[in-house]
C-alpha atoms as a PDB file:
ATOM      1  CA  UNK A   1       0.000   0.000   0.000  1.00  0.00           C
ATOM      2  CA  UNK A   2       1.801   3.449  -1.119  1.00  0.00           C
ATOM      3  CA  UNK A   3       2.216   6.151   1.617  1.00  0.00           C
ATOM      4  CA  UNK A   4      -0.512   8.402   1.064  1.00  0.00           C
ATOM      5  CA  UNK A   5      -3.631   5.829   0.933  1.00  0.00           C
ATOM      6  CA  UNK A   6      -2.278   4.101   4.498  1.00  0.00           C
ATOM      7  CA  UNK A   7      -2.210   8.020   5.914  1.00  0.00           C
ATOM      8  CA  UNK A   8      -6.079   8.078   4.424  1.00  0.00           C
ATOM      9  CA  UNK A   9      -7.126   4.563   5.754  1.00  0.00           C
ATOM     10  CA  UNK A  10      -5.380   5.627   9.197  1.00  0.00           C
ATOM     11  CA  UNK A  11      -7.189   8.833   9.184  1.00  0.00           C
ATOM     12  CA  UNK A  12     -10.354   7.004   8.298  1.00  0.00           C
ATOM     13  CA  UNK A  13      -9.809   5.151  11.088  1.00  0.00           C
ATOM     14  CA  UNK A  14      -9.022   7.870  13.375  1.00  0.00           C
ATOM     15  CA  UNK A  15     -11.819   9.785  12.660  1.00  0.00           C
ATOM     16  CA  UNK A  16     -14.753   6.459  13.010  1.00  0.00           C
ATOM     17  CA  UNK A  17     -13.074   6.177  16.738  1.00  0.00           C
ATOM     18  CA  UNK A  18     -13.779   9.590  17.449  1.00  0.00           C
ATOM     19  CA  UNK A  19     -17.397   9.445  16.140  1.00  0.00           C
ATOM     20  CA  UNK A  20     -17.535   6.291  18.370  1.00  0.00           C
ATOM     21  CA  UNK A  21     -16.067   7.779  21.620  1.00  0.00           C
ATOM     22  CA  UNK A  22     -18.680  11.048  20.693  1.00  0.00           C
ATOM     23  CA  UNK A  23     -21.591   8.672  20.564  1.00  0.00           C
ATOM     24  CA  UNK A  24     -20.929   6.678  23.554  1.00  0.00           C
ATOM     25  CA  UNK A  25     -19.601  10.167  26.105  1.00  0.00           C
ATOM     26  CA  UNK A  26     -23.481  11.758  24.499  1.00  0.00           C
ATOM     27  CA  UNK A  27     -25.370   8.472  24.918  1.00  0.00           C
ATOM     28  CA  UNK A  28     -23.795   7.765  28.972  1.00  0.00           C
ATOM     29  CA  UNK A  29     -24.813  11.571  29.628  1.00  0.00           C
ATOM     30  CA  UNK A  30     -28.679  10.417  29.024  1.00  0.00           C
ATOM     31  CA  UNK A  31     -30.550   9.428  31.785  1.00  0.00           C
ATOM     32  CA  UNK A  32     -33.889   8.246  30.052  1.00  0.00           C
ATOM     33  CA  UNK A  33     -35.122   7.711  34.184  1.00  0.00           C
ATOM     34  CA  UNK A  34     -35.174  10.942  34.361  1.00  0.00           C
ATOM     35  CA  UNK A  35     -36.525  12.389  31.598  1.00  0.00           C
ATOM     36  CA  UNK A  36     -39.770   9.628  32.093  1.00  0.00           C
ATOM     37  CA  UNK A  37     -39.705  10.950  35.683  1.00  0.00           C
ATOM     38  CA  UNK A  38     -40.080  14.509  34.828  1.00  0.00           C
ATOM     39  CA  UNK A  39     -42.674  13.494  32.132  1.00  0.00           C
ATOM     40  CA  UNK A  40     -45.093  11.496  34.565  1.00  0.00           C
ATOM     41  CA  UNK A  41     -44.484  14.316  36.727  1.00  0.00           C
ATOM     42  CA  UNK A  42     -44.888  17.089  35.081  1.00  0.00           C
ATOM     43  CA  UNK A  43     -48.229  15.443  33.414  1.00  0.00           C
ATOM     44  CA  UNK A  44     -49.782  14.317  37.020  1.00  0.00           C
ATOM     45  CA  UNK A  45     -50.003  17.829  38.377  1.00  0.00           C
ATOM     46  CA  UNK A  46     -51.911  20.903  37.446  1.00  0.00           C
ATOM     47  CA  UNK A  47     -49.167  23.282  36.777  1.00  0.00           C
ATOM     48  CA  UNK A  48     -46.110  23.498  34.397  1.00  0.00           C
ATOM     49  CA  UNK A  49     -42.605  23.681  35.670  1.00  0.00           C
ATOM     50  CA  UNK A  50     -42.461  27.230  36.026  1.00  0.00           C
ATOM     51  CA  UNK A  51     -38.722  26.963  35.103  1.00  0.00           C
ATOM     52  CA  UNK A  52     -40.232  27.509  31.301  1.00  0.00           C
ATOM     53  CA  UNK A  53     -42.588  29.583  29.508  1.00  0.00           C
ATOM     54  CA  UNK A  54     -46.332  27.857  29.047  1.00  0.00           C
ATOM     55  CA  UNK A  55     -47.557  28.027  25.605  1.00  0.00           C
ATOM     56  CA  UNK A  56     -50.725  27.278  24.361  1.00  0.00           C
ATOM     57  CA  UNK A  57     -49.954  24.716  22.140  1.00  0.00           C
ATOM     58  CA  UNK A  58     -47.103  23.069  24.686  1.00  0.00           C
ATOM     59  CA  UNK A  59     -46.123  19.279  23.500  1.00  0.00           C
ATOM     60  CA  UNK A  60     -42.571  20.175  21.826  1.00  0.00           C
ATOM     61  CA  UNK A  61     -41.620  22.386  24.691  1.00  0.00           C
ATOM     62  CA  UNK A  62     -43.011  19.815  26.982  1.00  0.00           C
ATOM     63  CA  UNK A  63     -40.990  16.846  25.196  1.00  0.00           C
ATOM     64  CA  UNK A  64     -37.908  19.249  24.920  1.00  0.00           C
ATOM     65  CA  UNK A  65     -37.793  19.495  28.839  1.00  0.00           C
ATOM     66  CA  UNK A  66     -38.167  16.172  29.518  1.00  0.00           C
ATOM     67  CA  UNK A  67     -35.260  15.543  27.511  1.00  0.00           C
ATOM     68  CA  UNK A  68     -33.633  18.400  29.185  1.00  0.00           C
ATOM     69  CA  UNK A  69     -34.651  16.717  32.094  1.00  0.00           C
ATOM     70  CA  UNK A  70     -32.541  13.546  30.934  1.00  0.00           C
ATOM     71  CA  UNK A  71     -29.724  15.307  30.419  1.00  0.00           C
ATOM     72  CA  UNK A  72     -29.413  16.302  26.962  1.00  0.00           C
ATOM     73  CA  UNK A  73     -27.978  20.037  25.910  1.00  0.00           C
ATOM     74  CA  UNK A  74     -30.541  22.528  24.886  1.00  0.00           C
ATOM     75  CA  UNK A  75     -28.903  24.749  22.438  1.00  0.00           C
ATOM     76  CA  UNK A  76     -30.623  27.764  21.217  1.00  0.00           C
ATOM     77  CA  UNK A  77     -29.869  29.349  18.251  1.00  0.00           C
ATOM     78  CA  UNK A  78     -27.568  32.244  17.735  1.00  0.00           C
ATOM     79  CA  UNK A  79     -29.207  35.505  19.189  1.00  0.00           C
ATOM     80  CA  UNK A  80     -32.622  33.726  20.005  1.00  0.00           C
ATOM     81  CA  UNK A  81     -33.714  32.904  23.606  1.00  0.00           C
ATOM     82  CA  UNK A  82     -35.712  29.521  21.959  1.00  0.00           C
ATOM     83  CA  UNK A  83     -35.008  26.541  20.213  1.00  0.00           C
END
């Protein structure tokens, strides 16, 4: 195998373990107990968490904190206070 197509198949490589070691770091920091927690919780009671805005129409935010609740990142887009 010539020089330059081992350096791509090593990069290749390289770069699948990352994606691997991404995966498995973003999948450990779910907790899927807690986001069904905060769902049964949050649909037993009256009131919304008052940690977020109520809308109308509220079954995206709602499953957005409960996988907030789990653990997952919410990002909001560049100079917006949603997501």
């Amino acid at each position: 195998m010539n020089f330059m197509k081992q350096k791509a198949v090593t990069l290749f490589i390289i770069a699948i373990l990352m994606l691997l070691v991404f995966i498995n770091s973003a999948a450990a920091a779910y907790n899927r107990n807690n986001a069904t927690y905060y769902a049964d919780y949050y649909t037993s009671v009256s009131n919304n968490n008052p940690n977020y805005y109520k809308f109308s129409q509220n079954c995206t935010n709602f499953v957005s904190q409960a996988l907030g609740a789990g653990g997952l990142e919410q990002i909001y887009p560049t100079g917006s206070s949603t997501y």
